[in-house]
PDB file of N, CA and C in Angstrom:
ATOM      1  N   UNK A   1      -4.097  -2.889  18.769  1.00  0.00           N
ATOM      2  CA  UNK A   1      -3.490  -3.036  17.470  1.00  0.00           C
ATOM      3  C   UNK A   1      -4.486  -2.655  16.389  1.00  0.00           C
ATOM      4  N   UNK A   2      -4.363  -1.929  15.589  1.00  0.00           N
ATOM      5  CA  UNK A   2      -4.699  -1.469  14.481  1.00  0.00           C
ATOM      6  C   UNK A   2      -5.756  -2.605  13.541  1.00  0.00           C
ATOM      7  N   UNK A   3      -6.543  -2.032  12.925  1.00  0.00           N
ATOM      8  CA  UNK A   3      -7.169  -3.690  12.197  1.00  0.00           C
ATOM      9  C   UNK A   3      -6.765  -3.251  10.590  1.00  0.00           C
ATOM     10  N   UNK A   4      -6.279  -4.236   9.795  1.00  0.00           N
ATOM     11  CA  UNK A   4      -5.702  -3.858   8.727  1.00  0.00           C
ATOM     12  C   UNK A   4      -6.392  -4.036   7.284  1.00  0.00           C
ATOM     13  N   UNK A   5      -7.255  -2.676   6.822  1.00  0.00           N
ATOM     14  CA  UNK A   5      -8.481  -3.068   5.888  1.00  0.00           C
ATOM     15  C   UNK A   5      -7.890  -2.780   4.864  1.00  0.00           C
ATOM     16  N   UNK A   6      -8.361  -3.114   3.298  1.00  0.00           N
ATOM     17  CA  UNK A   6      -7.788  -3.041   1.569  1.00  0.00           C
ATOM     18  C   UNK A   6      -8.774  -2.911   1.014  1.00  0.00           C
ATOM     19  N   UNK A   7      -8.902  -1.394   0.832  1.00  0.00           N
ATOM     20  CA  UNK A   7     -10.049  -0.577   0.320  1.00  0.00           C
ATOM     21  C   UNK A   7     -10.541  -1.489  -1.204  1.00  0.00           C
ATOM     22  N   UNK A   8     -11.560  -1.533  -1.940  1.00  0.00           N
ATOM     23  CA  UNK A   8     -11.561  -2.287  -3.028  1.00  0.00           C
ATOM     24  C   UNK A   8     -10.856  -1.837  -4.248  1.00  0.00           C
ATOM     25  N   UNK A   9     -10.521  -0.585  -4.303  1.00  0.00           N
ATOM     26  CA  UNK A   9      -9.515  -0.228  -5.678  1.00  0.00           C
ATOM     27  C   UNK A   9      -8.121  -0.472  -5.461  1.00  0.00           C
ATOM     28  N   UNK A  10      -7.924  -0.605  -4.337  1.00  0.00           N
ATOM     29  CA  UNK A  10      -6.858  -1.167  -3.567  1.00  0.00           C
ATOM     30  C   UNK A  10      -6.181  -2.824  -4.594  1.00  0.00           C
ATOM     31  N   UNK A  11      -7.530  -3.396  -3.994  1.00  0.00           N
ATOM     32  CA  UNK A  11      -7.407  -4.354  -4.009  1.00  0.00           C
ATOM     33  C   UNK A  11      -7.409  -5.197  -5.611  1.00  0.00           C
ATOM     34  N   UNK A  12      -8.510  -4.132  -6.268  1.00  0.00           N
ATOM     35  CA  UNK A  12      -8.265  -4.420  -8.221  1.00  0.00           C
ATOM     36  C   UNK A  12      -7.255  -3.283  -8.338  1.00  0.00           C
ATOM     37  N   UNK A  13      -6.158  -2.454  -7.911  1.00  0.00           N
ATOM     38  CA  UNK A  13      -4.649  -2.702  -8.274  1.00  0.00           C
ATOM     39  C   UNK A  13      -3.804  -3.325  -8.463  1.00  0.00           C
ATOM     40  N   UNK A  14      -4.033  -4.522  -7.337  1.00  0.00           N
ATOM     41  CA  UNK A  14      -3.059  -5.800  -6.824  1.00  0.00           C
ATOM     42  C   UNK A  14      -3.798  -6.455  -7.797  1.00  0.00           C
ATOM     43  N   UNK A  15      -4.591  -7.011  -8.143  1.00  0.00           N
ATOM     44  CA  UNK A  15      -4.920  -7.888  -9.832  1.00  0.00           C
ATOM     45  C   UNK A  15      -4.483  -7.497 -10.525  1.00  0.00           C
ATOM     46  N   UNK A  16      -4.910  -6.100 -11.531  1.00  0.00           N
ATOM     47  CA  UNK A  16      -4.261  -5.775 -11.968  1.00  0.00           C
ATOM     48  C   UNK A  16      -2.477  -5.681 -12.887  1.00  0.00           C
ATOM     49  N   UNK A  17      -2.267  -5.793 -11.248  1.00  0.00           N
ATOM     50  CA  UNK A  17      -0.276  -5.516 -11.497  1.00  0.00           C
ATOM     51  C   UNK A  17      -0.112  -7.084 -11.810  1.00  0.00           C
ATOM     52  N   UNK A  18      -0.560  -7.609 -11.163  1.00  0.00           N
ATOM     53  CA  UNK A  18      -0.606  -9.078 -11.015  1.00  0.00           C
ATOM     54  C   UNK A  18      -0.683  -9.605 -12.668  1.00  0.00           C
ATOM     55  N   UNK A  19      -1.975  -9.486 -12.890  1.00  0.00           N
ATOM     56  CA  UNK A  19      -2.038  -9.894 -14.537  1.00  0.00           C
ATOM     57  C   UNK A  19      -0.873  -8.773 -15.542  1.00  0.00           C
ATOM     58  N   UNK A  20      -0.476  -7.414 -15.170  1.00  0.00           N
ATOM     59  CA  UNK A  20       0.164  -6.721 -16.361  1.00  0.00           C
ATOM     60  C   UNK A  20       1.778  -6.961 -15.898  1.00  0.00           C
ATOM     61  N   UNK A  21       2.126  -7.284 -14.930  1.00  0.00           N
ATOM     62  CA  UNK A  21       3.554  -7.318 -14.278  1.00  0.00           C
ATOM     63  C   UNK A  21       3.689  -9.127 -14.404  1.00  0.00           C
ATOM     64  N   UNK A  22       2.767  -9.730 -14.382  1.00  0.00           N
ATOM     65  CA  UNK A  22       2.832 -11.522 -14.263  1.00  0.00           C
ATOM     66  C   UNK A  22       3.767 -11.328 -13.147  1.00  0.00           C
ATOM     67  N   UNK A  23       3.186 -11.056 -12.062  1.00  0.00           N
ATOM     68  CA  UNK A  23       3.553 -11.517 -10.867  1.00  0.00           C
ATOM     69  C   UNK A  23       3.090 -13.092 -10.237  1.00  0.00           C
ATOM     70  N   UNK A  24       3.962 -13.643  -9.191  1.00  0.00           N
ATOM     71  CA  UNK A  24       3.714 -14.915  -9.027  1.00  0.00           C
ATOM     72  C   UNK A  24       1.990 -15.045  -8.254  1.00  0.00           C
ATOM     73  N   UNK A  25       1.757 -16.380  -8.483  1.00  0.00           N
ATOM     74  CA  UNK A  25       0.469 -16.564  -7.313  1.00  0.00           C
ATOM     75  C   UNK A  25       0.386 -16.420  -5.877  1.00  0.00           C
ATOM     76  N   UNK A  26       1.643 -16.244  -5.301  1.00  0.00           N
ATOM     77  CA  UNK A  26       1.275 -16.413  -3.665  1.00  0.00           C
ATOM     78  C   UNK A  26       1.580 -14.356  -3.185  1.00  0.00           C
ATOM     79  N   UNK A  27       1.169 -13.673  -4.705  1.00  0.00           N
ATOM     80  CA  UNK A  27       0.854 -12.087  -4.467  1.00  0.00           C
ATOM     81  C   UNK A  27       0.691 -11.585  -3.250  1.00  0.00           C
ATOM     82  N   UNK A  28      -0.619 -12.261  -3.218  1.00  0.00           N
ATOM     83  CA  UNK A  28      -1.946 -11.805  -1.871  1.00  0.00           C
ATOM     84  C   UNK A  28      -1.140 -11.988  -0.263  1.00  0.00           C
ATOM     85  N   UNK A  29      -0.310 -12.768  -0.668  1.00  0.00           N
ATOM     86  CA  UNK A  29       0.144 -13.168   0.818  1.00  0.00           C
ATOM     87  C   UNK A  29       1.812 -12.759   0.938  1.00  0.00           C
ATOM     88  N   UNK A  30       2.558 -12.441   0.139  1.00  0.00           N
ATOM     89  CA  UNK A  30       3.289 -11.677   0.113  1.00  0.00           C
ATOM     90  C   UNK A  30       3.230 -10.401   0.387  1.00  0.00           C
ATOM     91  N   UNK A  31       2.126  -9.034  -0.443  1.00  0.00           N
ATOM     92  CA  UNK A  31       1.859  -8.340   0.344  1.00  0.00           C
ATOM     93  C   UNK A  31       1.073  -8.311   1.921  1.00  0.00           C
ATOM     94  N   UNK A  32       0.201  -9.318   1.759  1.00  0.00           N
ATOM     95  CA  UNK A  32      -0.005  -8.868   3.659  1.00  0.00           C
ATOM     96  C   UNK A  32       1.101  -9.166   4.468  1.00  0.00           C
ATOM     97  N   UNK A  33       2.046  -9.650   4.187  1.00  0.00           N
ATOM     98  CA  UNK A  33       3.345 -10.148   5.246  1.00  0.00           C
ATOM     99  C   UNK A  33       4.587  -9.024   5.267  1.00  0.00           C
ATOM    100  N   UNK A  34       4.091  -8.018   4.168  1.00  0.00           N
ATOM    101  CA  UNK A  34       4.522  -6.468   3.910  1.00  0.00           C
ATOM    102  C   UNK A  34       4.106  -5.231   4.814  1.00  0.00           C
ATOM    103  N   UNK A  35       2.125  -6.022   4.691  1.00  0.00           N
ATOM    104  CA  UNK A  35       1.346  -4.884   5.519  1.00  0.00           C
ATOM    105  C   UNK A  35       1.382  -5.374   7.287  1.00  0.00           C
ATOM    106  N   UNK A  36       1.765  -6.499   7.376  1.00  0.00           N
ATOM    107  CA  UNK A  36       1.719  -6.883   8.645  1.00  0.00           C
ATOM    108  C   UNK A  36       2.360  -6.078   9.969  1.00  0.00           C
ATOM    109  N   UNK A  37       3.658  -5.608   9.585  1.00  0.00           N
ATOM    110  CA  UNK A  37       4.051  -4.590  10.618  1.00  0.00           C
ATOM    111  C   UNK A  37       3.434  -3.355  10.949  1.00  0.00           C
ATOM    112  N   UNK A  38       2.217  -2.818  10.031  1.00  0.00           N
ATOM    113  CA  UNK A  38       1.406  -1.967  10.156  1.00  0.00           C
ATOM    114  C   UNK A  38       0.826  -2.115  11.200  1.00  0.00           C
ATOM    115  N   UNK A  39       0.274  -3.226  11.964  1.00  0.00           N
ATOM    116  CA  UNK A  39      -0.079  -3.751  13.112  1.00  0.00           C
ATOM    117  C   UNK A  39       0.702  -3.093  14.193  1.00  0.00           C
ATOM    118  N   UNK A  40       1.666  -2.842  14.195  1.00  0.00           N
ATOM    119  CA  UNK A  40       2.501  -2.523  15.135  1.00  0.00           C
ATOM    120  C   UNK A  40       2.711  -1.392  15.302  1.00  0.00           C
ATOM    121  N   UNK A  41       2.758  -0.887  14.054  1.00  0.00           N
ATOM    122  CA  UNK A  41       3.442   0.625  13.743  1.00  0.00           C
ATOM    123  C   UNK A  41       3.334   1.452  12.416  1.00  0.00           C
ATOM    124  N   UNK A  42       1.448   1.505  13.032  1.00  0.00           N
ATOM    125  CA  UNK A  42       0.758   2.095  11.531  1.00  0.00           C
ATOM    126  C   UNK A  42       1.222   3.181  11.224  1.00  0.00           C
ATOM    127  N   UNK A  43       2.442   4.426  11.780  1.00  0.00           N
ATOM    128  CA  UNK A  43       3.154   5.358  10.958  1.00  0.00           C
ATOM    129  C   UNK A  43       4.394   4.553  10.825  1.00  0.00           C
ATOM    130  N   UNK A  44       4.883   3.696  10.650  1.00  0.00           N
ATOM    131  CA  UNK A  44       5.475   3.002   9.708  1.00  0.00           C
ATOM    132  C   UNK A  44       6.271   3.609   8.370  1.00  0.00           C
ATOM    133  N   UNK A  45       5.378   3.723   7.430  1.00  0.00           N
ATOM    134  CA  UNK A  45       5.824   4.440   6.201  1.00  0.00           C
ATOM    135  C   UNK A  45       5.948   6.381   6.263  1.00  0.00           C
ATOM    136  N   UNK A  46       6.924   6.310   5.288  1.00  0.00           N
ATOM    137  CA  UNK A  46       6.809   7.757   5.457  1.00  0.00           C
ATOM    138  C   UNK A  46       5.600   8.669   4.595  1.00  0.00           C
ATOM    139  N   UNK A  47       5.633   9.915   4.906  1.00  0.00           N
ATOM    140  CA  UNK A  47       4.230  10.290   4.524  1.00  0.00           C
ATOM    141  C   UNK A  47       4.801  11.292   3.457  1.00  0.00           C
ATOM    142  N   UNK A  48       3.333  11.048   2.495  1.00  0.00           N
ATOM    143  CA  UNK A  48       3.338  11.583   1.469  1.00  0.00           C
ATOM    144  C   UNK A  48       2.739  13.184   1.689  1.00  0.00           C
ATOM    145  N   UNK A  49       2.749  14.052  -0.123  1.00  0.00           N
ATOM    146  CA  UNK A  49       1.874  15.149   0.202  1.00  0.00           C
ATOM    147  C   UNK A  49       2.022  15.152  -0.851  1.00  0.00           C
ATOM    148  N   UNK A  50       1.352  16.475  -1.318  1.00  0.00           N
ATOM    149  CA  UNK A  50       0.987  16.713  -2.325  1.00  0.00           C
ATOM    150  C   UNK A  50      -0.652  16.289  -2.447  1.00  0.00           C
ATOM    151  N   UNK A  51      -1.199  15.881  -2.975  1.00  0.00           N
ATOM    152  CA  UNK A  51      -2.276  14.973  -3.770  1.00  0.00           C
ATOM    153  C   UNK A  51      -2.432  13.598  -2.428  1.00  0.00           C
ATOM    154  N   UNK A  52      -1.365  13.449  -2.430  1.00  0.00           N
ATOM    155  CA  UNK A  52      -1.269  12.321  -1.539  1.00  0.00           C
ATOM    156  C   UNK A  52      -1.136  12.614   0.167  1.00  0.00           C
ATOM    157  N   UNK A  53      -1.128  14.221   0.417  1.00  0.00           N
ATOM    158  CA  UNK A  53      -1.330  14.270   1.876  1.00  0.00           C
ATOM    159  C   UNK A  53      -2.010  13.729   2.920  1.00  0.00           C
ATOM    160  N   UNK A  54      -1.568  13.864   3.837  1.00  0.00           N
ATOM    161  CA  UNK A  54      -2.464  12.745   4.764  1.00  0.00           C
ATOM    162  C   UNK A  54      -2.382  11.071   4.852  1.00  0.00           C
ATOM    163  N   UNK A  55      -1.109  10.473   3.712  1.00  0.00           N
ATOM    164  CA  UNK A  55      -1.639   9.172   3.550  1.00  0.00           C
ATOM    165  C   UNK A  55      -0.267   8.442   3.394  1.00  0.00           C
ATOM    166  N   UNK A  56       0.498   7.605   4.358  1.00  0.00           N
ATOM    167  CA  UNK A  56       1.794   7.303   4.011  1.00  0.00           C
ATOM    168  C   UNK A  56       1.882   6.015   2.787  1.00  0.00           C
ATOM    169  N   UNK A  57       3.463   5.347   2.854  1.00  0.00           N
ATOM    170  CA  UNK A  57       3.722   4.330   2.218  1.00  0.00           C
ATOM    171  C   UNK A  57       4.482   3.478   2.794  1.00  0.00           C
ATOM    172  N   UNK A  58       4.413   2.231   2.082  1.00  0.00           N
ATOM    173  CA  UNK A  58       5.693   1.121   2.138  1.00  0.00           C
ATOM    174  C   UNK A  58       5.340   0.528   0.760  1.00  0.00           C
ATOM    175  N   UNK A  59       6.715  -0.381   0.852  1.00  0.00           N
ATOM    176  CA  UNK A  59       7.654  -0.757   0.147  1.00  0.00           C
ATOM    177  C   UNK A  59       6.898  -2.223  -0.299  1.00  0.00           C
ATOM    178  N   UNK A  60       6.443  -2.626  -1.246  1.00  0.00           N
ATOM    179  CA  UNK A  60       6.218  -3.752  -1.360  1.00  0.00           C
ATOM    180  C   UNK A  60       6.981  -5.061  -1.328  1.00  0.00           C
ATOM    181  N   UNK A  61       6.555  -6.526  -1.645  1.00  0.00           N
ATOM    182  CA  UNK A  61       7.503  -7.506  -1.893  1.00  0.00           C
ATOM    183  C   UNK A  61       8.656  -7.216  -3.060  1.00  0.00           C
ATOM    184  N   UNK A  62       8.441  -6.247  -3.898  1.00  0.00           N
ATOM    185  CA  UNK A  62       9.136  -5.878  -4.455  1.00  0.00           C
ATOM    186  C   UNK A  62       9.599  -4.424  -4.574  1.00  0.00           C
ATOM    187  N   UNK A  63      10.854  -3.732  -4.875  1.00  0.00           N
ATOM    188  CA  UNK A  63      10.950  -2.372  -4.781  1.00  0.00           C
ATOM    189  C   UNK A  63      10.262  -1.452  -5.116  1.00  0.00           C
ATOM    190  N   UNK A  64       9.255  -2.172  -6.397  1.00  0.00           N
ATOM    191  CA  UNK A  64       8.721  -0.902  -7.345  1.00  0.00           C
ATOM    192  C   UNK A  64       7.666  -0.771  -7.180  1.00  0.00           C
ATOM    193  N   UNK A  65       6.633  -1.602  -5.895  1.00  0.00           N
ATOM    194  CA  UNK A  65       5.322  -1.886  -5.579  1.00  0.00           C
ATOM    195  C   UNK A  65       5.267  -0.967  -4.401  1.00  0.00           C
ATOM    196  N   UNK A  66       4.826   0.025  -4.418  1.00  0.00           N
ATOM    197  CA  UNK A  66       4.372   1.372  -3.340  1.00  0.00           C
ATOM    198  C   UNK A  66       2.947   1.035  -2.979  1.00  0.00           C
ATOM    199  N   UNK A  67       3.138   0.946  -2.059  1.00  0.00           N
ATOM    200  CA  UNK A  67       1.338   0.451  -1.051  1.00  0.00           C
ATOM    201  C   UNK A  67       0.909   2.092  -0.179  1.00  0.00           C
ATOM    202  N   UNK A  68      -0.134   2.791  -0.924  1.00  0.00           N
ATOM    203  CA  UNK A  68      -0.502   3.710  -0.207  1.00  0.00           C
ATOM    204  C   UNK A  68      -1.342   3.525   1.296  1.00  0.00           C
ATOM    205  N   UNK A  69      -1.550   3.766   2.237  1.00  0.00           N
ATOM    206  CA  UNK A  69      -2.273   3.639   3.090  1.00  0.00           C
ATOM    207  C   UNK A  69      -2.657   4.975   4.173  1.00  0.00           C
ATOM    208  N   UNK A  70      -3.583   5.069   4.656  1.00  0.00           N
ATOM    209  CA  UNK A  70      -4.313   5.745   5.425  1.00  0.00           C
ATOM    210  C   UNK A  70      -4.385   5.310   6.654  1.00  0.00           C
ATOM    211  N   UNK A  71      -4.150   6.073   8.443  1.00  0.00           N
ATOM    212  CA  UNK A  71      -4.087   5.556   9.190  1.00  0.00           C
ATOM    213  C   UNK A  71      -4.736   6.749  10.011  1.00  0.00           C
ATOM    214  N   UNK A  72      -6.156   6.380  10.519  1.00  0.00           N
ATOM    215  CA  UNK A  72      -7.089   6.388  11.271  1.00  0.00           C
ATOM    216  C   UNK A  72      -7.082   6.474  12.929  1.00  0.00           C
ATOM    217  N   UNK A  73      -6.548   7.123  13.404  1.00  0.00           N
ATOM    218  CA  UNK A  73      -6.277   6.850  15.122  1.00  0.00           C
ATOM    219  C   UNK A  73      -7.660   6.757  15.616  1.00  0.00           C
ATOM    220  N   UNK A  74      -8.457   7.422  15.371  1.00  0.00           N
ATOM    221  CA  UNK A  74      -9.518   7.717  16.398  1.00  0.00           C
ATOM    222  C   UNK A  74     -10.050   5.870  16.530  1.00  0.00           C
ATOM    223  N   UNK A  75     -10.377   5.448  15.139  1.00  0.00           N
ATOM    224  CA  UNK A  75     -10.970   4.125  14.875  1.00  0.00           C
ATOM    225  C   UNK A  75      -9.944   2.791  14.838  1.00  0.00           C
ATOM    226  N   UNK A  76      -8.460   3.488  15.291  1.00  0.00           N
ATOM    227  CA  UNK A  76      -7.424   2.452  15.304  1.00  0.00           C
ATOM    228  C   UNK A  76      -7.557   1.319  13.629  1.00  0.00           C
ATOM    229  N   UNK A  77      -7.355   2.302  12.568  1.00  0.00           N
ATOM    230  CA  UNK A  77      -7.452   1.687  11.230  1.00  0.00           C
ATOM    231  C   UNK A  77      -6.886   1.654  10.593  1.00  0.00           C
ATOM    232  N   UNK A  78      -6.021   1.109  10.013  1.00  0.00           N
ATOM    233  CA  UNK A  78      -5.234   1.347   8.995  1.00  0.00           C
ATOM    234  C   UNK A  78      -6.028   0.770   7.112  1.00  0.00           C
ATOM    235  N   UNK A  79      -5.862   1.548   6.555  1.00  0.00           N
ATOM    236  CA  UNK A  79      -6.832   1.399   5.340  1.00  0.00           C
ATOM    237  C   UNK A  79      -5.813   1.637   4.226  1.00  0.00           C
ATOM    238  N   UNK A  80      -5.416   0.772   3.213  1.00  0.00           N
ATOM    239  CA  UNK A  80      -4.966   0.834   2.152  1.00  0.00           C
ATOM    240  C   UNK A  80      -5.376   0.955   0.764  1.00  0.00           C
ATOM    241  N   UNK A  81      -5.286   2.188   0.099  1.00  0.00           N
ATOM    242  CA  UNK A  81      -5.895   3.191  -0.994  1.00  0.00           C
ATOM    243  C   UNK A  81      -5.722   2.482  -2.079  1.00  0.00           C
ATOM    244  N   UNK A  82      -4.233   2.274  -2.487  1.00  0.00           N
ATOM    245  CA  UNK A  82      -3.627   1.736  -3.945  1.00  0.00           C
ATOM    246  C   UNK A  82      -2.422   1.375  -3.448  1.00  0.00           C
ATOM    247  N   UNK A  83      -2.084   0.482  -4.727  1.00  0.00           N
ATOM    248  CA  UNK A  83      -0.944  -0.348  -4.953  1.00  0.00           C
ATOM    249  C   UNK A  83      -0.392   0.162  -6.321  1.00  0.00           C
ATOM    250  N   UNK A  84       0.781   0.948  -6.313  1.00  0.00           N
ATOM    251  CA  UNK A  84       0.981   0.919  -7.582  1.00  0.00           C
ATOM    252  C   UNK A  84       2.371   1.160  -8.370  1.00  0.00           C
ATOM    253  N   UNK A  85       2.804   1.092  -9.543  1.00  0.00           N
ATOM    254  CA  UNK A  85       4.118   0.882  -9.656  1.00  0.00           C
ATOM    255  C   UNK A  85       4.981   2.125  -9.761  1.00  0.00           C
ATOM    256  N   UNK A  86       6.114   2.377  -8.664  1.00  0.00           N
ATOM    257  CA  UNK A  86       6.744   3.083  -8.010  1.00  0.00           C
ATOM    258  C   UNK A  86       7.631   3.817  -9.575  1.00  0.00           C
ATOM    259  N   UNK A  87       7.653   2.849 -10.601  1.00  0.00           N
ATOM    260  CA  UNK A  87       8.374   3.451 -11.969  1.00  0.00           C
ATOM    261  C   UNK A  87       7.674   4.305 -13.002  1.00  0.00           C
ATOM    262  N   UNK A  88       6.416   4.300 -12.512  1.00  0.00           N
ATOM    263  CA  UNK A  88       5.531   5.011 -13.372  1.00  0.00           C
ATOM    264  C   UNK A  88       5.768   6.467 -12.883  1.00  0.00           C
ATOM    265  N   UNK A  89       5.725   7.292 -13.941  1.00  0.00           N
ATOM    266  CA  UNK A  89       5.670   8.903 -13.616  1.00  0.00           C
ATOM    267  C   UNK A  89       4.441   9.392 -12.935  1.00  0.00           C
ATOM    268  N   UNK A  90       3.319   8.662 -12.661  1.00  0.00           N
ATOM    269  CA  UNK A  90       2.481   9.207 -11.950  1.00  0.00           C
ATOM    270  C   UNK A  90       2.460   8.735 -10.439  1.00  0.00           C
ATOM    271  N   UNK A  91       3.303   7.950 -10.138  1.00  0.00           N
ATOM    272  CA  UNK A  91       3.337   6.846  -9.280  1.00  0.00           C
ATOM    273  C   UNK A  91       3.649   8.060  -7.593  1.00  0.00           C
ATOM    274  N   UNK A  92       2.528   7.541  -6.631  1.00  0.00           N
ATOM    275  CA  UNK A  92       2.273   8.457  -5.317  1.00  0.00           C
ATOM    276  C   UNK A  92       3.764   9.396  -5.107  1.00  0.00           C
ATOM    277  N   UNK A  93       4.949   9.090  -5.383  1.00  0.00           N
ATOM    278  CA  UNK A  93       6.307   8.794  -4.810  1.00  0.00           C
ATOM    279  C   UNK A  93       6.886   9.832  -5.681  1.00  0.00           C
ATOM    280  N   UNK A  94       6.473  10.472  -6.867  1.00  0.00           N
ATOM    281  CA  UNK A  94       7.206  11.369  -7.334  1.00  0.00           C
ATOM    282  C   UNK A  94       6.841  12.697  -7.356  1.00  0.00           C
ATOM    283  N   UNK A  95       7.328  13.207  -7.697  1.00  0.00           N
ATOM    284  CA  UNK A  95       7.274  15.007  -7.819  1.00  0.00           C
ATOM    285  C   UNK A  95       6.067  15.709  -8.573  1.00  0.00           C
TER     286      UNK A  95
END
């Protein structure tokens, strides 16, 4: 099984959204119970390109929370890039 790491810009995204979205306190553990099936089935999300080649997604606790991640076979890794909001025009997910 895959070991499931949150790169550090990753991780000051999820603050971030947290303080500008006032998302609730139990954040942190809502998304890992998101990233948890990654364990199972680190192509999971579908994959991006562009800018973002090489690196799929899922769906956060909420619709508009896109979790980028990176998945590593050789080192069995799954590594998550950014968190970020799926409504923004720059957001991994659009054109």
């Amino acid at each position: 099984m895959p070991e499931i790491r949150v790169a550090a810009a990753a991780a000051e995204d999820l603050r971030e959204l947290i303080l500008t979205h006032e998302l609730p306190p139990d954040t942190p553990q809502r998304v890992a119970g998101r990233l948890s099936p990654l364990r199972r089935f680190p192509k999971l999300g579908p994959a991006l390109d562009g800018r973002w080649a090489g690196t799929r997604y899922v769906l956060g606790p909420w619709s508009w929370l896109v979790i980028v991640y990176e998945y590593d076979a050789s080192a069995d890794v799954v590594t998550v890039l950014t968190m970020r909001d799926a409504r923004r025009v720059d957001a991994p997910t659009s054109s």
